[in-house]
N, C-alpha and C. Protein backbone atom coordinates (compact mmCIF):
# COMPACT_ATOMS: atom_id res chain seq x y z
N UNK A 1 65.13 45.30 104.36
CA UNK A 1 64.93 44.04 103.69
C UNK A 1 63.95 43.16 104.43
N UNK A 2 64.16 43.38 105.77
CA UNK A 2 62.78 42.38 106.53
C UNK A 2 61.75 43.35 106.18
N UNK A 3 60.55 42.14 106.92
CA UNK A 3 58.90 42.62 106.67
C UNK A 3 59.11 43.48 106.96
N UNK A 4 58.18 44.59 106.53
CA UNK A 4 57.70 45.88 107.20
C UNK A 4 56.37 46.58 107.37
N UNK A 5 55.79 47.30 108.16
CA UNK A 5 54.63 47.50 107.97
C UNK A 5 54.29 48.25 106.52
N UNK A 6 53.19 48.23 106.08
CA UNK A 6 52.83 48.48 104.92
C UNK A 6 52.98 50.24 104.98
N UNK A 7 52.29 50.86 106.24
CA UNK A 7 52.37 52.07 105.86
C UNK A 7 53.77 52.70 106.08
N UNK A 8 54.28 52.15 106.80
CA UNK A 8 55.75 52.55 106.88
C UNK A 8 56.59 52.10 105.53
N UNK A 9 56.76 51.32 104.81
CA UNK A 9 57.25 51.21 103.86
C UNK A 9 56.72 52.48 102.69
N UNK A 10 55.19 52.77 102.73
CA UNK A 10 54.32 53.87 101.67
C UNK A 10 55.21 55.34 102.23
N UNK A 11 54.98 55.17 103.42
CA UNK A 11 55.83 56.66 103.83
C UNK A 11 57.37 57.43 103.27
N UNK A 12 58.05 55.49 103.30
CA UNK A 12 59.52 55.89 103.15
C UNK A 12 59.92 56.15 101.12
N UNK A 13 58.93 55.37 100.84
CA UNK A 13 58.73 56.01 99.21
C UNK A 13 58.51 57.06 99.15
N UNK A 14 57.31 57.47 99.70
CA UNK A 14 57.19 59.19 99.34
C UNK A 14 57.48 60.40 100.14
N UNK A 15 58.61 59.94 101.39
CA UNK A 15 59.30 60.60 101.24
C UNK A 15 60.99 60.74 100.37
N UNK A 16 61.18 59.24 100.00
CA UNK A 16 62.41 59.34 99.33
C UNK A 16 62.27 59.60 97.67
N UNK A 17 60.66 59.58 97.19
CA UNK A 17 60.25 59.73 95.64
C UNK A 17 60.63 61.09 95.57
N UNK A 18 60.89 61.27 94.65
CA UNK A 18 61.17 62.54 93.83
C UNK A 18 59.57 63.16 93.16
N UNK A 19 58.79 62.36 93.05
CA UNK A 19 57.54 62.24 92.31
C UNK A 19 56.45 62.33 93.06
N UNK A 20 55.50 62.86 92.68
CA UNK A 20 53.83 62.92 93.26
C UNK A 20 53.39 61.61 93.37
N UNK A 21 54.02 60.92 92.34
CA UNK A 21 53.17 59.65 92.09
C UNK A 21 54.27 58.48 92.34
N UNK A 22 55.09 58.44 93.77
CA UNK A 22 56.24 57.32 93.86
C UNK A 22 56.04 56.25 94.37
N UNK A 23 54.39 56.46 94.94
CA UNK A 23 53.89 55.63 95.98
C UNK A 23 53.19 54.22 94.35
N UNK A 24 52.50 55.12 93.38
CA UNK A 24 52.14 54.54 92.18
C UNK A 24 53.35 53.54 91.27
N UNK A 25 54.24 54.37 91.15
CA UNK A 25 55.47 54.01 90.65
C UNK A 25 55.90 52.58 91.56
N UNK A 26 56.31 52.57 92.83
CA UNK A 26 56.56 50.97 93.64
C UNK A 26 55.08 50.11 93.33
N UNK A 27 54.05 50.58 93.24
CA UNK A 27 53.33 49.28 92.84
C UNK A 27 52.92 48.98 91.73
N UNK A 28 53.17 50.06 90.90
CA UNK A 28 53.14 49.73 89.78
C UNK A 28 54.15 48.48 88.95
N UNK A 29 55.44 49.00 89.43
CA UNK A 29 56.30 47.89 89.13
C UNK A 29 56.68 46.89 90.17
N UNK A 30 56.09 46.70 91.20
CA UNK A 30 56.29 45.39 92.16
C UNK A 30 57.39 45.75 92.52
N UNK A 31 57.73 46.95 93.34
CA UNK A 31 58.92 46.56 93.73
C UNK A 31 58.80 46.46 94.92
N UNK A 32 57.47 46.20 95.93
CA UNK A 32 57.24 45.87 97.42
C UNK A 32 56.70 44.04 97.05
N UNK A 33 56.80 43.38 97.43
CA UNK A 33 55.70 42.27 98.03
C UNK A 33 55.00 42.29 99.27
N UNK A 34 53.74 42.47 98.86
CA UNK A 34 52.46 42.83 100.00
C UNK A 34 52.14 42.05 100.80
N UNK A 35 52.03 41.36 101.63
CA UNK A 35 50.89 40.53 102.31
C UNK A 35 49.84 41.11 103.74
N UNK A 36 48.90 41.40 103.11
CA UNK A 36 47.62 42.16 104.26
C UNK A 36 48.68 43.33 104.78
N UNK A 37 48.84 43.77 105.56
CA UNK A 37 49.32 44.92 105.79
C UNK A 37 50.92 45.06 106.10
N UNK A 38 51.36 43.95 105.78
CA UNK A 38 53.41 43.86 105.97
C UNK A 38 53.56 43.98 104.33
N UNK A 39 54.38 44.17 104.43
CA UNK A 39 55.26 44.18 103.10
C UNK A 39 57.02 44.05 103.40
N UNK A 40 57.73 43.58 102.50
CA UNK A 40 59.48 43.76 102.15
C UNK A 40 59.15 44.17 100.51
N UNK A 41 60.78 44.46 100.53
CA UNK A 41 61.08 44.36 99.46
C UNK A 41 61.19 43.69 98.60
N UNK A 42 60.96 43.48 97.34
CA UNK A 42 61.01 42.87 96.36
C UNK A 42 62.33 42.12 95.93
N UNK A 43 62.71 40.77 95.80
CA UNK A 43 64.28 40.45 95.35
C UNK A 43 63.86 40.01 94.06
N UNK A 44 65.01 39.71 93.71
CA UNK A 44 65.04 39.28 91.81
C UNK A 44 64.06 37.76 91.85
N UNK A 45 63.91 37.33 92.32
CA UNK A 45 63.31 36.05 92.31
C UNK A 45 61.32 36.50 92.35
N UNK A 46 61.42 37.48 92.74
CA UNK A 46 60.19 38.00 93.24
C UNK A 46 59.60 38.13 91.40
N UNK A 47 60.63 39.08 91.16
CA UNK A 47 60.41 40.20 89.79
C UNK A 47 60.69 39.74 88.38
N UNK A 48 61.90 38.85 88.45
CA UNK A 48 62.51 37.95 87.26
C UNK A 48 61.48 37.69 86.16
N UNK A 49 60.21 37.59 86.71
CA UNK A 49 59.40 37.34 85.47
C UNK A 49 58.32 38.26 84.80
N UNK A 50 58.45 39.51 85.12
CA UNK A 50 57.92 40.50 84.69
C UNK A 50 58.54 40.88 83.60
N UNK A 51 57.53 41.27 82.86
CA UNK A 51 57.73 41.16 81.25
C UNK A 51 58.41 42.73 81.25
N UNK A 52 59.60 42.87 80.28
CA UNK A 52 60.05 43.97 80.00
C UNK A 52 60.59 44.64 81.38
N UNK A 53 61.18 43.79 82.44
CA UNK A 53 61.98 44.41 83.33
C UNK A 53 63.15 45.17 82.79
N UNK A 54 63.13 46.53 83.63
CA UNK A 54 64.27 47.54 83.16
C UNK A 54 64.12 48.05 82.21
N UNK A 55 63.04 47.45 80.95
CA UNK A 55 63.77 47.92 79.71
C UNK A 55 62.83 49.09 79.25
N UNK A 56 62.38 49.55 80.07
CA UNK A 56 61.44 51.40 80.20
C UNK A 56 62.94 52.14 79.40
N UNK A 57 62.26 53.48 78.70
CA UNK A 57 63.73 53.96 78.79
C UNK A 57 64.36 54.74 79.63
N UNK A 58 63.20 55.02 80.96
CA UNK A 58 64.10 55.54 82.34
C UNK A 58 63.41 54.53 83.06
N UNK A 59 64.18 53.47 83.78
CA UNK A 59 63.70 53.00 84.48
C UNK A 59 63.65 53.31 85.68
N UNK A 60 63.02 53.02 86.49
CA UNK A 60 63.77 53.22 88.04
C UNK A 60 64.75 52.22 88.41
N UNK A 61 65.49 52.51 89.27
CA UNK A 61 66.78 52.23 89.35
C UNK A 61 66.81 50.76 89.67
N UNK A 62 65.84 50.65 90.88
CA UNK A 62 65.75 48.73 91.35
C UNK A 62 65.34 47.87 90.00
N UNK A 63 64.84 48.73 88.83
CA UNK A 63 64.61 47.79 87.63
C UNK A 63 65.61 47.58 86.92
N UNK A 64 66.46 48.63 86.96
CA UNK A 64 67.96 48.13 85.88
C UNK A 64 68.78 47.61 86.91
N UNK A 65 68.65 47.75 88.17
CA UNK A 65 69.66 47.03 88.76
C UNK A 65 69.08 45.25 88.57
N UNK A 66 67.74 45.09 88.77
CA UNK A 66 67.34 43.62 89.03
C UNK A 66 67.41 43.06 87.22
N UNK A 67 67.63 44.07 86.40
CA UNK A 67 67.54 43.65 84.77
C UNK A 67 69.05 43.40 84.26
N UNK A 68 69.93 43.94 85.26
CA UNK A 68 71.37 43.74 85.63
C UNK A 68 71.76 42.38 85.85
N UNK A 69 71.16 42.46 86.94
CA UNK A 69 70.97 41.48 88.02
C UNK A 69 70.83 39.56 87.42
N UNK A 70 70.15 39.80 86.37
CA UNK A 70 69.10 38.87 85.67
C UNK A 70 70.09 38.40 84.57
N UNK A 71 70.65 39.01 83.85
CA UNK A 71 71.75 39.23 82.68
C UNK A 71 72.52 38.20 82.96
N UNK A 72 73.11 38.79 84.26
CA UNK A 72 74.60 38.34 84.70
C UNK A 72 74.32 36.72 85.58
N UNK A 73 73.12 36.33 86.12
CA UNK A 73 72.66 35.41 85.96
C UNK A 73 72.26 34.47 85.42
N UNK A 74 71.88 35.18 84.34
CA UNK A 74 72.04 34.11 83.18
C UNK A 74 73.13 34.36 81.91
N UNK A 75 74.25 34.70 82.43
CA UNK A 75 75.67 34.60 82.05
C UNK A 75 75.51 35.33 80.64
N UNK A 76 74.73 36.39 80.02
CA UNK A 76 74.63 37.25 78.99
C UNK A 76 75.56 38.64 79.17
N UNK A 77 77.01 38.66 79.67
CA UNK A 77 77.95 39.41 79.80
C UNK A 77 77.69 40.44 78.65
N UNK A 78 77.63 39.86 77.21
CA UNK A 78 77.68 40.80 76.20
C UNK A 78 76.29 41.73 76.60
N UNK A 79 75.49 41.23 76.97
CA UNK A 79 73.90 42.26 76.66
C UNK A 79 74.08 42.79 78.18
N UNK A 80 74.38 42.35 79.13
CA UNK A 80 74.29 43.35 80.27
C UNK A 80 75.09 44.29 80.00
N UNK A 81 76.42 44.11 79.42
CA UNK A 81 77.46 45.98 78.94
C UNK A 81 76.89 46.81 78.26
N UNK A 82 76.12 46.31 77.05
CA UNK A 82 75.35 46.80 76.38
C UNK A 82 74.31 47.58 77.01
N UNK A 83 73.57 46.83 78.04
CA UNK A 83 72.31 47.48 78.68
C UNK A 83 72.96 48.54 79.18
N UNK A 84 73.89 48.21 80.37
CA UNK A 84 74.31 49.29 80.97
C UNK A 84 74.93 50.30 80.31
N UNK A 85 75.81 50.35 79.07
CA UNK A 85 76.14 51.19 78.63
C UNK A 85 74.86 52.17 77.85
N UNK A 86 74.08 51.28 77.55
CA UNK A 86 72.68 52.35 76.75
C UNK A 86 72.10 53.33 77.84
N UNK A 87 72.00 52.81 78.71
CA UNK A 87 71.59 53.33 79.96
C UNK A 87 72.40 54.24 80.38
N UNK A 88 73.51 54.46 79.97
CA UNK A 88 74.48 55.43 80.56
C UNK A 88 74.90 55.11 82.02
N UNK A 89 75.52 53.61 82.44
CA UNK A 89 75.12 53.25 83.97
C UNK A 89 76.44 52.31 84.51
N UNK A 90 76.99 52.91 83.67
CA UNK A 90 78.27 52.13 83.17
C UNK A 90 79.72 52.94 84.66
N UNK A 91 79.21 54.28 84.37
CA UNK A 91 80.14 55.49 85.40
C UNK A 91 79.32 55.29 86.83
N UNK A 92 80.04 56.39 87.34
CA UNK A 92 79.91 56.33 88.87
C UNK A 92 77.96 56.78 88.65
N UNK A 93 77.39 56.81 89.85
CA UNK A 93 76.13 57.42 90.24
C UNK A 93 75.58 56.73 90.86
N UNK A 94 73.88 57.05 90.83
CA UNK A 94 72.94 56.72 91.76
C UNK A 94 73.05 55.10 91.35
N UNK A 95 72.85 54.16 90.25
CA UNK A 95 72.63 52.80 89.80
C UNK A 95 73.97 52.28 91.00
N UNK A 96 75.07 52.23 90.79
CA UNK A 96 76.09 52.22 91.58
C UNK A 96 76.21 52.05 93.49
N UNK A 97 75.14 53.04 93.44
CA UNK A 97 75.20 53.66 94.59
C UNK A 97 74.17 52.78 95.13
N UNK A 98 73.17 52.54 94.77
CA UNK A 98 72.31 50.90 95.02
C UNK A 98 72.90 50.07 95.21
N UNK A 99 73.53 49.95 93.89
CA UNK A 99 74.82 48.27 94.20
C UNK A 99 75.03 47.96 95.91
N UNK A 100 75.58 49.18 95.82
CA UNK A 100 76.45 48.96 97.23
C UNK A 100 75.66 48.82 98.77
N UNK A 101 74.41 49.77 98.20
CA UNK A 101 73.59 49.67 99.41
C UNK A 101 72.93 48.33 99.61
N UNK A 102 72.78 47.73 98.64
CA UNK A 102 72.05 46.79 98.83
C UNK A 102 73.34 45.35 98.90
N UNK A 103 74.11 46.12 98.76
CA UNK A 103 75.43 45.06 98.92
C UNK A 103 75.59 44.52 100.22
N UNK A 104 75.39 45.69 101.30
CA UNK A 104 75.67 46.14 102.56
C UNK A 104 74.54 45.68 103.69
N UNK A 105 73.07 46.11 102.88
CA UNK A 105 71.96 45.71 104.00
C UNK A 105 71.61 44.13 103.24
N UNK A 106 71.45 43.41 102.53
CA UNK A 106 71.21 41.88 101.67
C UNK A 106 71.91 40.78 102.98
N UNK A 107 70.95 39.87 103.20
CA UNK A 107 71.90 38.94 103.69
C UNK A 107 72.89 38.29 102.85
N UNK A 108 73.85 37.51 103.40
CA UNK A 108 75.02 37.57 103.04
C UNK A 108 74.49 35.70 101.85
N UNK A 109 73.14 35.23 102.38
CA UNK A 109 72.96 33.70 102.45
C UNK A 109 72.27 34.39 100.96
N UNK A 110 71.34 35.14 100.11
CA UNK A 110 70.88 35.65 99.47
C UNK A 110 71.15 35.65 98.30
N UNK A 111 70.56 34.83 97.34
CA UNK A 111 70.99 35.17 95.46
C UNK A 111 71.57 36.53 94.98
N UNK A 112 70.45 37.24 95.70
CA UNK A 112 70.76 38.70 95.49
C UNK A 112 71.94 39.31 95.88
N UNK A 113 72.43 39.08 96.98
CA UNK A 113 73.59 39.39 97.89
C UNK A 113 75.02 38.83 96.66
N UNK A 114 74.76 37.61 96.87
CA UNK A 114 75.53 37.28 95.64
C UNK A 114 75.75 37.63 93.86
N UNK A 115 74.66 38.29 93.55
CA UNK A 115 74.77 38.71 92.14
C UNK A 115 75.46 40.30 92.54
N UNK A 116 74.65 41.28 93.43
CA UNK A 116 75.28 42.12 94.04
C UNK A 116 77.17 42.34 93.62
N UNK A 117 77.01 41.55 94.38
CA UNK A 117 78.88 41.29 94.88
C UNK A 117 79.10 41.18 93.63
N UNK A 118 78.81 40.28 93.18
CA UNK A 118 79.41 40.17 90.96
C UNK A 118 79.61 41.12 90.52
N UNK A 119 78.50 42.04 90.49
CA UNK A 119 78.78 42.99 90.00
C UNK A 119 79.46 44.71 90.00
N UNK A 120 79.41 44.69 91.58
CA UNK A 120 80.50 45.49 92.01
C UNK A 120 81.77 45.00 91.75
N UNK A 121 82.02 43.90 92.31
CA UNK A 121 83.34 42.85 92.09
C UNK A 121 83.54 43.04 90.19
N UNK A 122 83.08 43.02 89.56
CA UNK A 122 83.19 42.83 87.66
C UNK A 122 82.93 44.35 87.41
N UNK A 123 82.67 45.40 88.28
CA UNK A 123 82.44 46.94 87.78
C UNK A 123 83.27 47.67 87.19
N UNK A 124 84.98 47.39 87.70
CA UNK A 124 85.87 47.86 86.66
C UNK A 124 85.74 47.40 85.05
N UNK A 125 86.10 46.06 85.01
CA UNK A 125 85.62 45.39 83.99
C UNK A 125 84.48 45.55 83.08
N UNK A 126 83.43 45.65 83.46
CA UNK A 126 82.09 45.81 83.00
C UNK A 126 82.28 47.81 82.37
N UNK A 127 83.07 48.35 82.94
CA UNK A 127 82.95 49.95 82.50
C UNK A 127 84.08 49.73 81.45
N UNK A 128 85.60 48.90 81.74
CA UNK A 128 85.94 48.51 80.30
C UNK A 128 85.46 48.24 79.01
N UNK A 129 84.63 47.41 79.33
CA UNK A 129 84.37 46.40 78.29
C UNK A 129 83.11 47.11 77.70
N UNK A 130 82.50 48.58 78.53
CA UNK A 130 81.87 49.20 78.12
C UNK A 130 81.93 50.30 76.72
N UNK A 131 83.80 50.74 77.09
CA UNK A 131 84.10 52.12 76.37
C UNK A 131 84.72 51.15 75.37
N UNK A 132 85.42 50.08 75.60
CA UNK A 132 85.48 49.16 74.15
C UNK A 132 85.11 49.14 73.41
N UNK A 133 83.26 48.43 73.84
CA UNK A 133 82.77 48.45 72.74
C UNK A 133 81.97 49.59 72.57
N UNK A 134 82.00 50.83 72.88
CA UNK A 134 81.52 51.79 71.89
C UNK A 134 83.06 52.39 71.04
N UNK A 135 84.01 52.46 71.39
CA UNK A 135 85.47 52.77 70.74
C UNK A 135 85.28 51.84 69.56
N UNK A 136 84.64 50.40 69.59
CA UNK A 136 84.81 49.65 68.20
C UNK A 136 83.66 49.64 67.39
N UNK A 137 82.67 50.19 68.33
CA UNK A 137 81.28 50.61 67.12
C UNK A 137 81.53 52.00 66.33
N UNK A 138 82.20 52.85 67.04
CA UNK A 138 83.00 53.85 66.56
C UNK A 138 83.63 54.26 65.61
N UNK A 139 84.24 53.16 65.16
CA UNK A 139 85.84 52.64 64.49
C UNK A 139 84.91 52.63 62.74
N UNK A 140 85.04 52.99 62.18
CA UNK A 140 84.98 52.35 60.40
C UNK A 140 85.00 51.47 60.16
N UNK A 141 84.23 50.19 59.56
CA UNK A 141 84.75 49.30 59.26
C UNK A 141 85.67 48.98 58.31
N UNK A 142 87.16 48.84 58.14
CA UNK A 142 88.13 48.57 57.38
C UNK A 142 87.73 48.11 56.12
N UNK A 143 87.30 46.86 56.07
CA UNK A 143 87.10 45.98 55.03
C UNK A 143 85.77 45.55 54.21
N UNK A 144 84.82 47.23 54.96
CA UNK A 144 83.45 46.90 54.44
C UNK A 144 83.65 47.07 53.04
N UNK A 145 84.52 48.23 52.34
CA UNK A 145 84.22 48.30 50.60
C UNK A 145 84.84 47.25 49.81
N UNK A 146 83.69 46.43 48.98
CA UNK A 146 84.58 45.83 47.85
C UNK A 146 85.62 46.44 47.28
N UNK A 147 86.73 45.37 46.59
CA UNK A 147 87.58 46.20 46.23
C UNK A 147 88.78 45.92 45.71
């Protein structure tokens, strides 16, 4: 989360990218902030205003987490279950598995640190309120036929 040198941050992308192109992928979507040769990471305050955050239909993961992130910030409970459930991001995995990391290294003084925690803290809940509402999109509607 602190500065880092620029090429050391390029390194730790492509060796942790899965992709030829992971080094393209972080700047493509801002998920470093640059200055001359340091860089950190990107927090929601950084990214918040990038048009169509997360909503790729694979995003990378720091985008649905910060499109998460953003939701539950601005208190849209119904559309973040939704997101996450479209996303399939609702169960255990890698999205999850961010949460926590970044739960763990975030200072504790941090917006981020704090939305973090929300949402691990609301994750039972949030996977409820997930299979709900596909169980009631599910469902027939009773009283759609005249009658």
């Amino acid at each position: 989360m602190s500065e880092q040198a620029w090429d050391d941050a390029r390194l730790v992308v492509q060796i942790g990218g899965d992709e030829d192109n992971a080094m393209e992928v972080a700047r493509g979507h801002g998920i470093f902030v640059v200055d001359g040769s340091r860089c950190r990471l990107a927090l929601l305050e950084d990214r918040a205003g990038r048009r169509g955050l997360g909503m790729d239909p694979n995003p990378p993961l720091i985008d649905a987490l910060h499109r998460a992130m953003l939701l539950w910030k601005q208190e849209k409970r119904g559309e973040l279950v939704g997101y996450l459930a479209e996303r399939g991001l609702l169960e255990d995995g890698p999205f999850w598995k961010l949460v926590q990391a970044l739960f763990e290294v975030l200072p504790r003084h941090l917006e981020d640190w704090k939305l973090v925690n929300a949402l691990l803290g609301e994750r039972p809940t949030l996977r409820a309120e997930g299979k709900q509402t596909a169980y009631r999109d599910a469902q027939p509607a009773l009283f759609d036929r005249e009658g």
